[in-house]
Protein backbone atom coordinates (compact mmCIF):
# COMPACT_ATOMS: atom_id res chain seq x y z
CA UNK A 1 3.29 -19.96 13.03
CA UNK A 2 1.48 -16.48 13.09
CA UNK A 3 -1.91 -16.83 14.22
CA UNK A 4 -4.65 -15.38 12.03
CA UNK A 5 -5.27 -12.72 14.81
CA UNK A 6 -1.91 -11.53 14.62
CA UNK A 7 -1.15 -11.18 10.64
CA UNK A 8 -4.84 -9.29 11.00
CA UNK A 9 -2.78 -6.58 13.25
CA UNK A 10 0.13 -6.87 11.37
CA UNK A 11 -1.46 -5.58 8.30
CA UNK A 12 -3.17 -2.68 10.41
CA UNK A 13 -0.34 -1.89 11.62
CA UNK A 14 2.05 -1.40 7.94
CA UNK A 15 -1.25 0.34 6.39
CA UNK A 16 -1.41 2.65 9.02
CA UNK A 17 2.51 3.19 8.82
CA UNK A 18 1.78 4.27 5.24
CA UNK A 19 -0.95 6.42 5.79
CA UNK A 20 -0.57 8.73 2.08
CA UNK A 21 0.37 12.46 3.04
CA UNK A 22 1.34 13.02 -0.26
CA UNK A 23 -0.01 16.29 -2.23
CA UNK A 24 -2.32 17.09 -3.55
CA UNK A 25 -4.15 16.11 -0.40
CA UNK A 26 -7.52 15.91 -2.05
CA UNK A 27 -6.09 12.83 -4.07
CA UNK A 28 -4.19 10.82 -1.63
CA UNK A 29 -6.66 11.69 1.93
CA UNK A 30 -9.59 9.91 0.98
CA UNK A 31 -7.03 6.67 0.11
CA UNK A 32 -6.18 6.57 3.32
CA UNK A 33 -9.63 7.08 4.45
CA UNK A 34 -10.50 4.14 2.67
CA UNK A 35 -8.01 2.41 3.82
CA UNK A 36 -8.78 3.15 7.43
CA UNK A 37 -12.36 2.41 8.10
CA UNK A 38 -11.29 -1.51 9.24
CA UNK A 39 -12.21 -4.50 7.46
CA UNK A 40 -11.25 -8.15 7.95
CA UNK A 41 -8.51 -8.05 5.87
CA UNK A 42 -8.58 -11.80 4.80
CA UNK A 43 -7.02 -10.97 1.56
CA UNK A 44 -3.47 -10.34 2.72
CA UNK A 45 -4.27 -12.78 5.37
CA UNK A 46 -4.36 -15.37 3.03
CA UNK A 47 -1.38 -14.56 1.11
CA UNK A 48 0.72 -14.61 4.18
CA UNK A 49 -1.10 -17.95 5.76
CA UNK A 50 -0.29 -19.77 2.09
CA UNK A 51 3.16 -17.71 2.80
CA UNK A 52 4.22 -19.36 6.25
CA UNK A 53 2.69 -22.61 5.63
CA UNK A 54 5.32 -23.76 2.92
CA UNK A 55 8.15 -22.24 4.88
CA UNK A 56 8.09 -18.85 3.24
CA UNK A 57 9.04 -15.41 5.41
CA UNK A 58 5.73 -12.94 6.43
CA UNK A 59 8.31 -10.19 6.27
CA UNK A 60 8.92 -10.85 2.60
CA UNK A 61 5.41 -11.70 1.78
CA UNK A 62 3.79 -8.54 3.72
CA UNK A 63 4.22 -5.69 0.86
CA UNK A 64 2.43 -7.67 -1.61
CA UNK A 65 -0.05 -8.65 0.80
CA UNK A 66 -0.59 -5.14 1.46
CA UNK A 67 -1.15 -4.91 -2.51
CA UNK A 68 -4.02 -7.07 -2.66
CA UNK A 69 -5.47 -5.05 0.34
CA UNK A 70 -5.03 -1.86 -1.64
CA UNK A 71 -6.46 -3.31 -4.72
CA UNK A 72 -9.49 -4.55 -3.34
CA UNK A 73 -10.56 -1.55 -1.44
CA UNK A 74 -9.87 0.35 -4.96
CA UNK A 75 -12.54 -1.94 -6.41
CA UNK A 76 -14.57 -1.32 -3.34
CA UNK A 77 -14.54 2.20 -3.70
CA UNK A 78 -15.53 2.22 -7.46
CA UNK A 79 -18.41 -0.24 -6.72
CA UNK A 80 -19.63 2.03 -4.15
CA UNK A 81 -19.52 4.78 -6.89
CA UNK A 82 -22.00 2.28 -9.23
CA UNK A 83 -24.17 1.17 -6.58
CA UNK A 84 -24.77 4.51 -5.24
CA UNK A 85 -23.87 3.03 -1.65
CA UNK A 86 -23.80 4.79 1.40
CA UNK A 87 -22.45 3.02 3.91
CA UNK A 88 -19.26 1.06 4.11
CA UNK A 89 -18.01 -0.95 7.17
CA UNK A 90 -20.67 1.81 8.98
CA UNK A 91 -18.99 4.57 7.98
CA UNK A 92 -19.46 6.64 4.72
CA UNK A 93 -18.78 5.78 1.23
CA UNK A 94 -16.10 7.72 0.28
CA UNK A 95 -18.36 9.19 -2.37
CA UNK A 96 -20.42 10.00 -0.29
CA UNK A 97 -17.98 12.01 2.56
CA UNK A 98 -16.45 14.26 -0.68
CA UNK A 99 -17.82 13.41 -3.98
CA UNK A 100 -18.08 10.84 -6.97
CA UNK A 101 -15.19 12.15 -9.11
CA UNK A 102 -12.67 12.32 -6.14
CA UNK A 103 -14.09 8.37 -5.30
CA UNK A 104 -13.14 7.91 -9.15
CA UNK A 105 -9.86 9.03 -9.24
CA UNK A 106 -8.60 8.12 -5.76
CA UNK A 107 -9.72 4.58 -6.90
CA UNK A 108 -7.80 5.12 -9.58
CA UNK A 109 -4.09 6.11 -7.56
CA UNK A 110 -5.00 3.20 -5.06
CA UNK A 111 -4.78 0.98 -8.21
CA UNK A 112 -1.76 2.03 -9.44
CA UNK A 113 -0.08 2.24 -5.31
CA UNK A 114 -1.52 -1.73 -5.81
CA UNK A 115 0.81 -2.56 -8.15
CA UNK A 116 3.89 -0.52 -6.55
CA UNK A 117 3.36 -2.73 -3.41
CA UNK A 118 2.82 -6.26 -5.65
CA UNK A 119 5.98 -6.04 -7.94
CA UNK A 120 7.90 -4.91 -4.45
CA UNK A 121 8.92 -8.64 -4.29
CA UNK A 122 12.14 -10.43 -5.83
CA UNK A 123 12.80 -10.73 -9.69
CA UNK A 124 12.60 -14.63 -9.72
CA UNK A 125 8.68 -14.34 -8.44
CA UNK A 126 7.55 -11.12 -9.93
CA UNK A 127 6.45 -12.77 -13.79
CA UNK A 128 4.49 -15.63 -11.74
CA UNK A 129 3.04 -12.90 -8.96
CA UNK A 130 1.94 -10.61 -12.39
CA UNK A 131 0.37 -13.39 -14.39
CA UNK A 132 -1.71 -14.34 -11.46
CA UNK A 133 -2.51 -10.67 -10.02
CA UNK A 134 -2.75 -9.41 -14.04
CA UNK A 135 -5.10 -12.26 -14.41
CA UNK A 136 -7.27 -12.09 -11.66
CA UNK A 137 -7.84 -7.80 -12.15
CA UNK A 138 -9.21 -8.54 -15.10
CA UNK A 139 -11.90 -11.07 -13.87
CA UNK A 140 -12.72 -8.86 -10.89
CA UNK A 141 -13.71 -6.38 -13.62
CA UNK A 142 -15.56 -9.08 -15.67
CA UNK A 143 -17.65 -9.78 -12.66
CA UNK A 144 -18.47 -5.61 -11.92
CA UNK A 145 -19.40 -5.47 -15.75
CA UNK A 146 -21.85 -9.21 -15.32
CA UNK A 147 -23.44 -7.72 -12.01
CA UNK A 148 -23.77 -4.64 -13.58
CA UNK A 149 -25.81 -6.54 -16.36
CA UNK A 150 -27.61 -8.37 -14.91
CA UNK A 151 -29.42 -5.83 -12.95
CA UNK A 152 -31.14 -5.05 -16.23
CA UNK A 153 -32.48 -8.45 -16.64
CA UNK A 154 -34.93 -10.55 -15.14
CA UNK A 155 -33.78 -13.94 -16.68
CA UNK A 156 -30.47 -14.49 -15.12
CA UNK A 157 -29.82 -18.23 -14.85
CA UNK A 158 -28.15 -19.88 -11.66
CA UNK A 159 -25.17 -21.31 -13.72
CA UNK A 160 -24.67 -16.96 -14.75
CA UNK A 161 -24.57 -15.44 -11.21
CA UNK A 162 -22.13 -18.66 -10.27
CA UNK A 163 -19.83 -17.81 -13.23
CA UNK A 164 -20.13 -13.61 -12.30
CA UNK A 165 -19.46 -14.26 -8.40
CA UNK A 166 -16.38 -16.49 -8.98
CA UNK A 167 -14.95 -13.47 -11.17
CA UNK A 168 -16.07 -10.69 -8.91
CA UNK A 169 -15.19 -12.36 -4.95
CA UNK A 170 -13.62 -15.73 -5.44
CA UNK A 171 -11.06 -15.16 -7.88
CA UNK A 172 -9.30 -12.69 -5.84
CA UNK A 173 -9.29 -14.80 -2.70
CA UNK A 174 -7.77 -17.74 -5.10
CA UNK A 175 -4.87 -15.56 -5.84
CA UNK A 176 -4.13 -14.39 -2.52
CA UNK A 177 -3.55 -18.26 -1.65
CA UNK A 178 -1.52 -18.46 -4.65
CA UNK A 179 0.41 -15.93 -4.20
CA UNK A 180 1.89 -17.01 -0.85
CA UNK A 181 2.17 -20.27 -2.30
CA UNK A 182 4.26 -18.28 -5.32
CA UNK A 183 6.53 -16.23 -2.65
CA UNK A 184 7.53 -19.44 -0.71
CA UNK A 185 8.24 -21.29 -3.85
CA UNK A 186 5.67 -24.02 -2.53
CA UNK A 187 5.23 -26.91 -5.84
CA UNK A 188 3.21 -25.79 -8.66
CA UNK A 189 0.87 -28.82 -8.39
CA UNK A 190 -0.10 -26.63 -4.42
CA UNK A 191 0.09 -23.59 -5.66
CA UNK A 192 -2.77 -24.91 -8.14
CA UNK A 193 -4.82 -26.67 -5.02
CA UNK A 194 -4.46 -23.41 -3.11
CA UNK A 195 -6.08 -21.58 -5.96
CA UNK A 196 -8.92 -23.82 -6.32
CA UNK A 197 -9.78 -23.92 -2.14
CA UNK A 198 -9.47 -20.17 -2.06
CA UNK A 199 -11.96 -20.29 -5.49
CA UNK A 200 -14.33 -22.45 -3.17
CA UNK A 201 -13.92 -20.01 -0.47
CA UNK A 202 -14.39 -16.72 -2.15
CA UNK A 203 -18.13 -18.77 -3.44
CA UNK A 204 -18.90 -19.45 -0.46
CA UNK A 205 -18.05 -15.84 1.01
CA UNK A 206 -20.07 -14.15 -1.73
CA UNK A 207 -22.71 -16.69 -0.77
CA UNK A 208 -23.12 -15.70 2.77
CA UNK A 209 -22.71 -11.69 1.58
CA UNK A 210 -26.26 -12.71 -0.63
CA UNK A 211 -27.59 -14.08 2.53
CA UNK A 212 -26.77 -11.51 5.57
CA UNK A 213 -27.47 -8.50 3.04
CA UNK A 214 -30.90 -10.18 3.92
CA UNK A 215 -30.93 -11.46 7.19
CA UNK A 216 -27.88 -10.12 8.52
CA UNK A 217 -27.80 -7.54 11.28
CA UNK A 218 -26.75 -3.72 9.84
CA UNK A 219 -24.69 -3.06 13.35
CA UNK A 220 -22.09 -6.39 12.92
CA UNK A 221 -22.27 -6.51 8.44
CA UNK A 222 -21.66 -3.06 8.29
CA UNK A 223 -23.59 -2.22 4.99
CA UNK A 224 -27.02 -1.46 4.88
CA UNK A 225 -29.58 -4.68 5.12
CA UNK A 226 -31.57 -4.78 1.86
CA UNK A 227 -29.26 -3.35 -0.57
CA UNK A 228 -29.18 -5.81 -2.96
CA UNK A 229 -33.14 -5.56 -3.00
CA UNK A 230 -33.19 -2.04 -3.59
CA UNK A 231 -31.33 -2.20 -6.05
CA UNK A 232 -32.63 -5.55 -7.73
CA UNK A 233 -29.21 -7.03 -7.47
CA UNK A 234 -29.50 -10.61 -9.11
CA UNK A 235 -28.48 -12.64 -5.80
CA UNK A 236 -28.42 -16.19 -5.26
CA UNK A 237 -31.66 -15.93 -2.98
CA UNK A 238 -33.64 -13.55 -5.48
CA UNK A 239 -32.74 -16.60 -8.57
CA UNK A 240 -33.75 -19.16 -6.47
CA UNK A 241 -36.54 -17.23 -5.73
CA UNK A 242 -37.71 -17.03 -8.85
CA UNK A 243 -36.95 -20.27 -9.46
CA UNK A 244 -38.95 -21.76 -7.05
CA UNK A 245 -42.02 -19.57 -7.84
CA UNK A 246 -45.17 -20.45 -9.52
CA UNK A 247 -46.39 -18.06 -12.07
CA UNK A 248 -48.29 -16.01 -10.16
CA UNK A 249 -45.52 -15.18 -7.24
CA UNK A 250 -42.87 -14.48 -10.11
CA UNK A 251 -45.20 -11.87 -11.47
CA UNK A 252 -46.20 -10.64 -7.78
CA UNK A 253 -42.03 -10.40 -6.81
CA UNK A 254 -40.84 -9.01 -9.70
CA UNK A 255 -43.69 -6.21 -9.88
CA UNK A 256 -42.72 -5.36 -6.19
CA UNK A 257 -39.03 -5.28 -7.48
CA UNK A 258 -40.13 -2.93 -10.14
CA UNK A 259 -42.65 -0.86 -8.06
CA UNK A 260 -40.84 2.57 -7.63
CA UNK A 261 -43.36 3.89 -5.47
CA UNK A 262 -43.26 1.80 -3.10
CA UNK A 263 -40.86 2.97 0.18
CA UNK A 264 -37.61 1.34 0.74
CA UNK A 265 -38.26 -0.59 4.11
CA UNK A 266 -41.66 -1.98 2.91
CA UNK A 267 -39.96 -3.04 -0.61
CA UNK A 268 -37.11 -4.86 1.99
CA UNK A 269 -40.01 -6.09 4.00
CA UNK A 270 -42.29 -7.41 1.61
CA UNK A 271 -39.42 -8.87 -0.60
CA UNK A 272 -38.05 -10.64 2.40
CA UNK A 273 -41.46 -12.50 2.93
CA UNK A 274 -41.29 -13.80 0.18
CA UNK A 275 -37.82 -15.29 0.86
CA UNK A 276 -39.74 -16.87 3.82
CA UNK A 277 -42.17 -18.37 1.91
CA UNK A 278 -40.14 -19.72 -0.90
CA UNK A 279 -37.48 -21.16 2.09
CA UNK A 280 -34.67 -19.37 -0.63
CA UNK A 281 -32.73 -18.75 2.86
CA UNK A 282 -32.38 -22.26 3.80
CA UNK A 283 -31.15 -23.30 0.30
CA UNK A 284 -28.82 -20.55 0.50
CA UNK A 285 -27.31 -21.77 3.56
CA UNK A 286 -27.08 -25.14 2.02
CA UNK A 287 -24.95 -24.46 -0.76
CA UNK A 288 -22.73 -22.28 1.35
CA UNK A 289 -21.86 -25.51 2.90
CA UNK A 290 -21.38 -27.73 -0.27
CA UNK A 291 -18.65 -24.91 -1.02
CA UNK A 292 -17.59 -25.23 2.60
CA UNK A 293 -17.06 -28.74 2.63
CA UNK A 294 -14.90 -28.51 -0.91
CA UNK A 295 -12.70 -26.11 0.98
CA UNK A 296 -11.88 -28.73 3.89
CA UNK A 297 -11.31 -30.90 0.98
CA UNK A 298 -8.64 -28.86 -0.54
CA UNK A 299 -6.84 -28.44 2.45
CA UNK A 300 -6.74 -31.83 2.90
CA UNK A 301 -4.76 -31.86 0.02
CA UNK A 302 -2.33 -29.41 0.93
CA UNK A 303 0.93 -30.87 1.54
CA UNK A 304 2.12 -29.91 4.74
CA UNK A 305 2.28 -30.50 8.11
CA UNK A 306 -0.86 -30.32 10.11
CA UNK A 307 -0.20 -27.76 12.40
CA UNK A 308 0.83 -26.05 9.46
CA UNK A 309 -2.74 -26.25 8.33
CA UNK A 310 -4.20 -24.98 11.64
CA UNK A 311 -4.40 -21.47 10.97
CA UNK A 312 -6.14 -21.61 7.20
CA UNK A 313 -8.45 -24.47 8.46
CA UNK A 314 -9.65 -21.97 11.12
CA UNK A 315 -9.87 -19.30 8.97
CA UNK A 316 -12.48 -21.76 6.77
CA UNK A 317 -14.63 -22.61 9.99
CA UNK A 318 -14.78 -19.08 10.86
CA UNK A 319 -16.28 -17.98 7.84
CA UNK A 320 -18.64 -20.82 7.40
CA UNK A 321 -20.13 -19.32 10.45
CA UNK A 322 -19.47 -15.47 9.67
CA UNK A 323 -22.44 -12.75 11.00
CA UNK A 324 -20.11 -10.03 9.25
């Protein structure tokens, strides 16, 4: 069994081997740039730990793996685009390093080179590897359009933001667990409970995004702390926030929201005492574990060996306790 570790350099290693020299340059350069800046790659991780756990081969599972890489840095390179980011993984947005239209329609080639790499795998798997990866695109765009949305409002229910994270994050880490379960032919009834855990884990991933884009450090989360603030993002912690708010701090937290005169780091500041005051950090953390514990759940029910397990539990321990 491949250790978590070593499908993370495995994946370096093939993206790197097709680093896109293609012409026109301008199109294919800042693809690879994208590409390049790191990242923790759990997406094709996960394919190829659902992969080797039913018996499957890595070497088959790898290209489409490398698919669901390229597809989510395409959707990470559009978001930048809306959010007006800077920084990504500490290094420029690639909208930022040339310009918004090039970030537009680079997205757009990395989208289509994402399906090249996904149908790359045998006949017999490629309608069940479309339906899922089809399916899935779809929601991850349903998610942009919610967050998008919601940004305009100020009376986003709980139940909303849970419904527009598990389209935007979790969905895609559910069908990178299916998908390896697809490729090694692993029962439908697993390929289902490898769905739902990676559902569970993608929540609880977005969860802990909401959290360190507030009390993360910018050196190891490699995005700017406060973001979501600035831009008045509709987090879990800003909700619950408001949620747990009399009348009076509601008013007071979303005028400061609102208050465009105000300077960045004192918006950050101020917004993040309030956080501290309403304990929205602690509840946070909370139901990052409820998710947490579903996921140790699901693997339980995975029908396999143990030591087969041993990687994918690990990878759910390490990101219950992620600081990036």
């Amino acid at each position: 069994m491949q250790t978590i570790k070593d499908l993370q350099e495995l994946v370096n290693k093939k993206l790197s081997e097709r680093a896109y020299e293609e012409e026109p340059i301008a199109l294919f350069e800042p693809m690879t740039y994208a590409l390049s800046v790191g990242g923790k790659r759990l997406r094709p991780v996960m394919v190829m730990l659902a992969t080797q756990m039913y018996g499957g081969d890595i070497s088959y599972a790898i290209k489409p793996a490398l698919g669901l890489e390229i597809f989510h840095n395409f959707t990470l390179l559009h978001d930048d685009v809306m959010d007006n980011a800077d920084i990504r993984r500490n290094q420029p947005t690639v909208h930022k390093k040339w310009n918004e239209n090039v970030a537009i329609l680079s997205g757009d080639a990395m989208s289509i080179k994402a399906y090249q790499y996904i149908v790359s795998c045998k006949e017999e798997h490629t309608q069940d590897v479309l339906k899922v990866f089809n399916d899935t695109a779809l929601e991850v765009c349903k998610g942009q359009q919610l967050d998008m949305e919601f940004e305009e409002r100020e009376d986003v229910a709980m139940e909303e933001y849970l419904q527009m994270i598990y389209f935007k994050t979790a969905v895609l880490f559910a069908c990178s667990l299916k998908m390896g379960g697809i490729l090694s032919e692993a029962p439908k009834d697993q390929q289902d409970e490898l769905y739902e855990l990676g559902v569970n884990l993608g929540m609880a991933f977005q969860l802990q995004d909401d959290y360190l884009d507030v009390y993360g450090d910018v050196n190891t989360f490699g995005k700017n702390i406060g973001g979501d603030i600035l831009e008045k993002k509709k987090t879990y912690l800003l909700i619950k926030a408001l949620e747990k708010a009399n009348i009076t701090e509601k008013a007071d937290l979303l005028k400061l929201l609102n208050d465009a005169e105000i300077k960045p780091e004192h918006k950050i500041e101020q917004v993040t005492e309030f956080y501290n005051k309403l304990d929205v950090g602690k509840d946070t953390q909370h139901t990052i574990v409820k998710y947490i514990e579903k996921c140790k759940k699901n693997l339980e029910n995975l029908d396999v060996p143990t030591e087969h397990k041993s990687e994918l539990k690990g990878l759910i321990l390490k990101l219950e306790n992620r600081s990036v």
